[in-house]
Protein backbone atom coordinates (compact mmCIF):
# COMPACT_ATOMS: atom_id res chain seq x y z
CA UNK A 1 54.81 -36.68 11.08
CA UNK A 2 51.59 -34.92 10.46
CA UNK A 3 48.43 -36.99 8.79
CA UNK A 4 47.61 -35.98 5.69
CA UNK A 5 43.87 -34.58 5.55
CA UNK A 6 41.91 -35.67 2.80
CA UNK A 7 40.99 -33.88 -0.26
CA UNK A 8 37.28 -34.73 -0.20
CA UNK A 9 37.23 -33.96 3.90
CA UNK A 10 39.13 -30.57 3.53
CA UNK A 11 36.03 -29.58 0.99
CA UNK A 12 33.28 -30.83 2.63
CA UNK A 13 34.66 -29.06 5.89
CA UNK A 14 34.67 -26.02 3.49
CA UNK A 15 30.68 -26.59 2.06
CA UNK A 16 29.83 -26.90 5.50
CA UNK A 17 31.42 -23.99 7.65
CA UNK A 18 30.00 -22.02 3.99
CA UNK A 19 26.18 -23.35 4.52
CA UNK A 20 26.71 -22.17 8.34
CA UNK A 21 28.15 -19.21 7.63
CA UNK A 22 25.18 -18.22 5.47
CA UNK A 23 22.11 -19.20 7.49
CA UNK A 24 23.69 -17.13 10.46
CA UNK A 25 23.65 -13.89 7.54
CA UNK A 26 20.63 -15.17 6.70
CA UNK A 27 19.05 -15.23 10.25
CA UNK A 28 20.86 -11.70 11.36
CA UNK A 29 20.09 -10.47 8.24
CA UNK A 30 15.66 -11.53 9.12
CA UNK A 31 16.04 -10.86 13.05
CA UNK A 32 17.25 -6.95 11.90
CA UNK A 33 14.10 -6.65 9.42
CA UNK A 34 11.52 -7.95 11.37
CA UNK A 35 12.70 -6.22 14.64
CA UNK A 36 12.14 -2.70 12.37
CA UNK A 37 9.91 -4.16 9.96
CA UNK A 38 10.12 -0.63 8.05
CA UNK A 39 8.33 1.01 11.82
CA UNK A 40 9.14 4.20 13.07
CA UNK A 41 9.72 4.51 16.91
CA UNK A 42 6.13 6.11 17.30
CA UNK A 43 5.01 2.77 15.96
CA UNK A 44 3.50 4.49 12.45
CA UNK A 45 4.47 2.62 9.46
CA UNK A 46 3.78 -0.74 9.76
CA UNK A 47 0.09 -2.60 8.46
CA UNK A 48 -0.43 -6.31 9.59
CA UNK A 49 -1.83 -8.08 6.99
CA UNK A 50 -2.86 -10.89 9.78
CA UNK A 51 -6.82 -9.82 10.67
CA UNK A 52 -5.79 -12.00 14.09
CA UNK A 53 -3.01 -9.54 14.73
CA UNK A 54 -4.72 -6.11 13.30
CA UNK A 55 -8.55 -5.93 13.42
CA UNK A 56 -8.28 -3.72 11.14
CA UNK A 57 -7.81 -5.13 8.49
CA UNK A 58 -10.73 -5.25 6.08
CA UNK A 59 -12.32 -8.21 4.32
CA UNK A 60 -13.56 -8.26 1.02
CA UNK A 61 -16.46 -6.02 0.15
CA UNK A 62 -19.59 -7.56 -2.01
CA UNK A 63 -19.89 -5.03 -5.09
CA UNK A 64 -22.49 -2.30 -4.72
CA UNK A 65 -21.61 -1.50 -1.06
CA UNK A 66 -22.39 1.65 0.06
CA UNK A 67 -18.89 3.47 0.94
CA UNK A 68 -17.68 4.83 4.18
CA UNK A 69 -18.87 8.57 5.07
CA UNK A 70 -16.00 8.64 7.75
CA UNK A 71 -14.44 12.23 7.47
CA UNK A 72 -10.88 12.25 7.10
CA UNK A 73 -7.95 14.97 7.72
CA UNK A 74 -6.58 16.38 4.18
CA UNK A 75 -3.38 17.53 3.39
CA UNK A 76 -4.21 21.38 3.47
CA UNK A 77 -5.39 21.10 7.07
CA UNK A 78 -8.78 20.56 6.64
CA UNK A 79 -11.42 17.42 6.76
CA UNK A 80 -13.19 15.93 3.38
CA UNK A 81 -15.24 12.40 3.13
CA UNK A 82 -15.94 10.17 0.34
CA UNK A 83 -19.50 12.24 0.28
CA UNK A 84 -18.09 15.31 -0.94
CA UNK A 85 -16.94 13.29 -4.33
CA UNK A 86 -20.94 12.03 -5.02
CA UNK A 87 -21.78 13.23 -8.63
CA UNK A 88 -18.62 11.60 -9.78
CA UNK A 89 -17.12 8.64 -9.88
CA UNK A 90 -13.87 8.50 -8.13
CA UNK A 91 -10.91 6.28 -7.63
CA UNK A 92 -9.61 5.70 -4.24
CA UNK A 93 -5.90 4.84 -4.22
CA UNK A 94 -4.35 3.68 -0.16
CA UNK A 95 -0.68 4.55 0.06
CA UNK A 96 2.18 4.96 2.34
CA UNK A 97 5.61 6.57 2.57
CA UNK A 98 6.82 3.09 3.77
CA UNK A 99 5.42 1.16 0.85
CA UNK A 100 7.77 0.51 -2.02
CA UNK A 101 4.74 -0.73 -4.03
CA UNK A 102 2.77 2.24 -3.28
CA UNK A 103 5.37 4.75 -4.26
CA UNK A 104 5.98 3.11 -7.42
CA UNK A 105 2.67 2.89 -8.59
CA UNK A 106 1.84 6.85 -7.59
CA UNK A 107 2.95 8.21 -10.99
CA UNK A 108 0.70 5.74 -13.32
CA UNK A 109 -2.07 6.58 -10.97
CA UNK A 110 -1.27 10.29 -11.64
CA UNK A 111 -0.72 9.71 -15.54
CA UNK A 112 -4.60 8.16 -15.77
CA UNK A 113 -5.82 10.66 -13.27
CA UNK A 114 -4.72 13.06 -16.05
CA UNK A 115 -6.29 11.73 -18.54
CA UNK A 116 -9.78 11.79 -17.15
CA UNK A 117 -9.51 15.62 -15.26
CA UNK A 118 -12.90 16.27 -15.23
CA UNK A 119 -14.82 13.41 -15.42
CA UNK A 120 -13.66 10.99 -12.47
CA UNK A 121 -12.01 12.34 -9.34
CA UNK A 122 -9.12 10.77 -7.68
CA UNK A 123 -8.56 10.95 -4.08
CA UNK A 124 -4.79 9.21 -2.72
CA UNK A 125 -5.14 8.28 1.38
CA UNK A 126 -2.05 7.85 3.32
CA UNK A 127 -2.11 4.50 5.68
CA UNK A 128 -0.69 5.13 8.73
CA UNK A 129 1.62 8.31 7.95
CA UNK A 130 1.86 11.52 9.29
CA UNK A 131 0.90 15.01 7.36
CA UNK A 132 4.40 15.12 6.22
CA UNK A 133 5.57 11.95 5.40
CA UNK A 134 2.60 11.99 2.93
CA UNK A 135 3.33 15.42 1.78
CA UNK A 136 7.20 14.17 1.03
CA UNK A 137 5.92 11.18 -0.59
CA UNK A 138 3.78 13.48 -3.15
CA UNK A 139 6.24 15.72 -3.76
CA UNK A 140 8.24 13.27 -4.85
CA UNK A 141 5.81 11.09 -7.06
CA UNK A 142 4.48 14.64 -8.51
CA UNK A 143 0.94 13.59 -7.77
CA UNK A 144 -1.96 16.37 -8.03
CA UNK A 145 -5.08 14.42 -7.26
CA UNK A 146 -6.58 15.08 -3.81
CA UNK A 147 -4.54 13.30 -0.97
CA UNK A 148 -6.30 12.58 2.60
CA UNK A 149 -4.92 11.07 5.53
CA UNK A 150 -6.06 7.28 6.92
CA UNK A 151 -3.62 7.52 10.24
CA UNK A 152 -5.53 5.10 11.78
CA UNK A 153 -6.46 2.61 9.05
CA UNK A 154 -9.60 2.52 9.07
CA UNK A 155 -10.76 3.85 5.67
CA UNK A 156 -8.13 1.04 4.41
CA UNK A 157 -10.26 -1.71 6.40
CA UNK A 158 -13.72 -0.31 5.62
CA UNK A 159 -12.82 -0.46 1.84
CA UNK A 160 -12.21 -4.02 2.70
CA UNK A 161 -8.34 -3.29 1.98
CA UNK A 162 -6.20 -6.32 3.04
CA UNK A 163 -3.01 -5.69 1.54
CA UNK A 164 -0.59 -2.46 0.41
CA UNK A 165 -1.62 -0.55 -2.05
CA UNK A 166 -5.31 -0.70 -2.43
CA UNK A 167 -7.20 0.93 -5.20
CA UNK A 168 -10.82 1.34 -4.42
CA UNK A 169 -13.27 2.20 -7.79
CA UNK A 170 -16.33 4.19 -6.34
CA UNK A 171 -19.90 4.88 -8.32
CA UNK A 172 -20.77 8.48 -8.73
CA UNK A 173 -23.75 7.63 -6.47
CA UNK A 174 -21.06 6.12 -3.59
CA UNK A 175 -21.28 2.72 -4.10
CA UNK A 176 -17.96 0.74 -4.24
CA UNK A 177 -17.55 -1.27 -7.17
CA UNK A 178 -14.19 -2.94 -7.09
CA UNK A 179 -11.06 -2.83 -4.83
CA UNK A 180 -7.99 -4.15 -6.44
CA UNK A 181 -5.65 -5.17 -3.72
CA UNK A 182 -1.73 -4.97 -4.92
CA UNK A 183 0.33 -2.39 -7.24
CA UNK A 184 -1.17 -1.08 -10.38
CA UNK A 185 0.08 0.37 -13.08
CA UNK A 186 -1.80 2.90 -15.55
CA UNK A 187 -2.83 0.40 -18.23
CA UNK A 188 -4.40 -1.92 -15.58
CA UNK A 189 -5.66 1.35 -13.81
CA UNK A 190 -7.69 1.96 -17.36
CA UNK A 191 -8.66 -1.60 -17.85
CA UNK A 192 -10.66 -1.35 -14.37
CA UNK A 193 -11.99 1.85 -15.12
CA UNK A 194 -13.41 0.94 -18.34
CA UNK A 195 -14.84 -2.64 -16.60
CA UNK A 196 -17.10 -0.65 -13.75
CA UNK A 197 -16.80 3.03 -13.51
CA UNK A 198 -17.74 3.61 -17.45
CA UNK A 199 -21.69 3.23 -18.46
């Protein structure tokens, strides 16, 4: 004659194969993300945030410094710095076709960028993309500000950008002002330019 199993044995066996079951998802589930951690096989796509694993990642910038001349490729093929902006003052928005936060954000930026035509000049530069993943990405948002290329990332790190999206608020004379590290939307966006970019 069989032995009965208990009740209270039969459902802790159950809780327990259940709890293994799910760390294993769990751990397949973190072992497939961080093996492609969002990366393309030509290694584009990916920003460390550790300084210790990426020097270039930028640290924060004491307001007032001067910001980088470094020319950078534009979408239309040709080369542009933050110089050819001085007269203005500009917004600086870091973005990538593999940043959810970035994409998301790409249409408030566009709404405020709107709203001051004219006055303050907003330039979008793609972290670590190539011509056309940027170009898909502002199709898609329906951006029309000015949109370079940072393949490299070091505009990101000389803005003293640490994370993804970066929003950089730039003087008319050059001078950064404030970078706002993290997603933005277009009330916030007017909120900072109100705070430094307006007399």
């Amino acid at each position: 004659m069989a032995a009965r199993t208990d009740p209270d044995v039969m459902v802790r066996r159950l809780v327990v194969a259940a709890v293994v079951v799910a760390v294993a998802f769990a751990g397949f589930v973190w072992v497939l993300l961080a093996g492609s951690g969002g990366e393309r096989p030509d290694g584009i796509g990916r920003v460390s945030l550790d300084p210790s694993d990426n020097p270039l990642v930028g640290e924060p910038l004491a307001p007032g410094t001067p910001a980088p001349t470094t020319s950078f490729a534009t979408l239309d093929g040709g080369t542009a710095s933050i110089v050819d902006y001085a007269g203005r003052p500009l917004v600086v928005n870091f973005f990538g076709s593999w940043c959810a936060p970035c994409i998301a954000e790409m249409p408030a930026i566009e709404e405020v960028h709107r709203r001051h035509a004219g006055t303050i000049a907003f330039l979008g530069l793609a972290v670590r993309d190539r011509a056309e993943d940027a170009a898909g990405i502002v199709e898609r948002t329906g951006v029309t500000y000015d949109i370079g290329l940072d393949p490299a990332v070091e505009l990101h790190a000389a803005f003293g950008g640490y994370v993804m999206p970066a929003t950089a608020l730039v003087s008319a004379d050059g001078r950064i002002l404030h970078v706002h590290q993290g997603e933005l939307d277009a009330a916030r966006l007017e909120r900072l330019i109100g705070e430094h970019l307006r007399p």
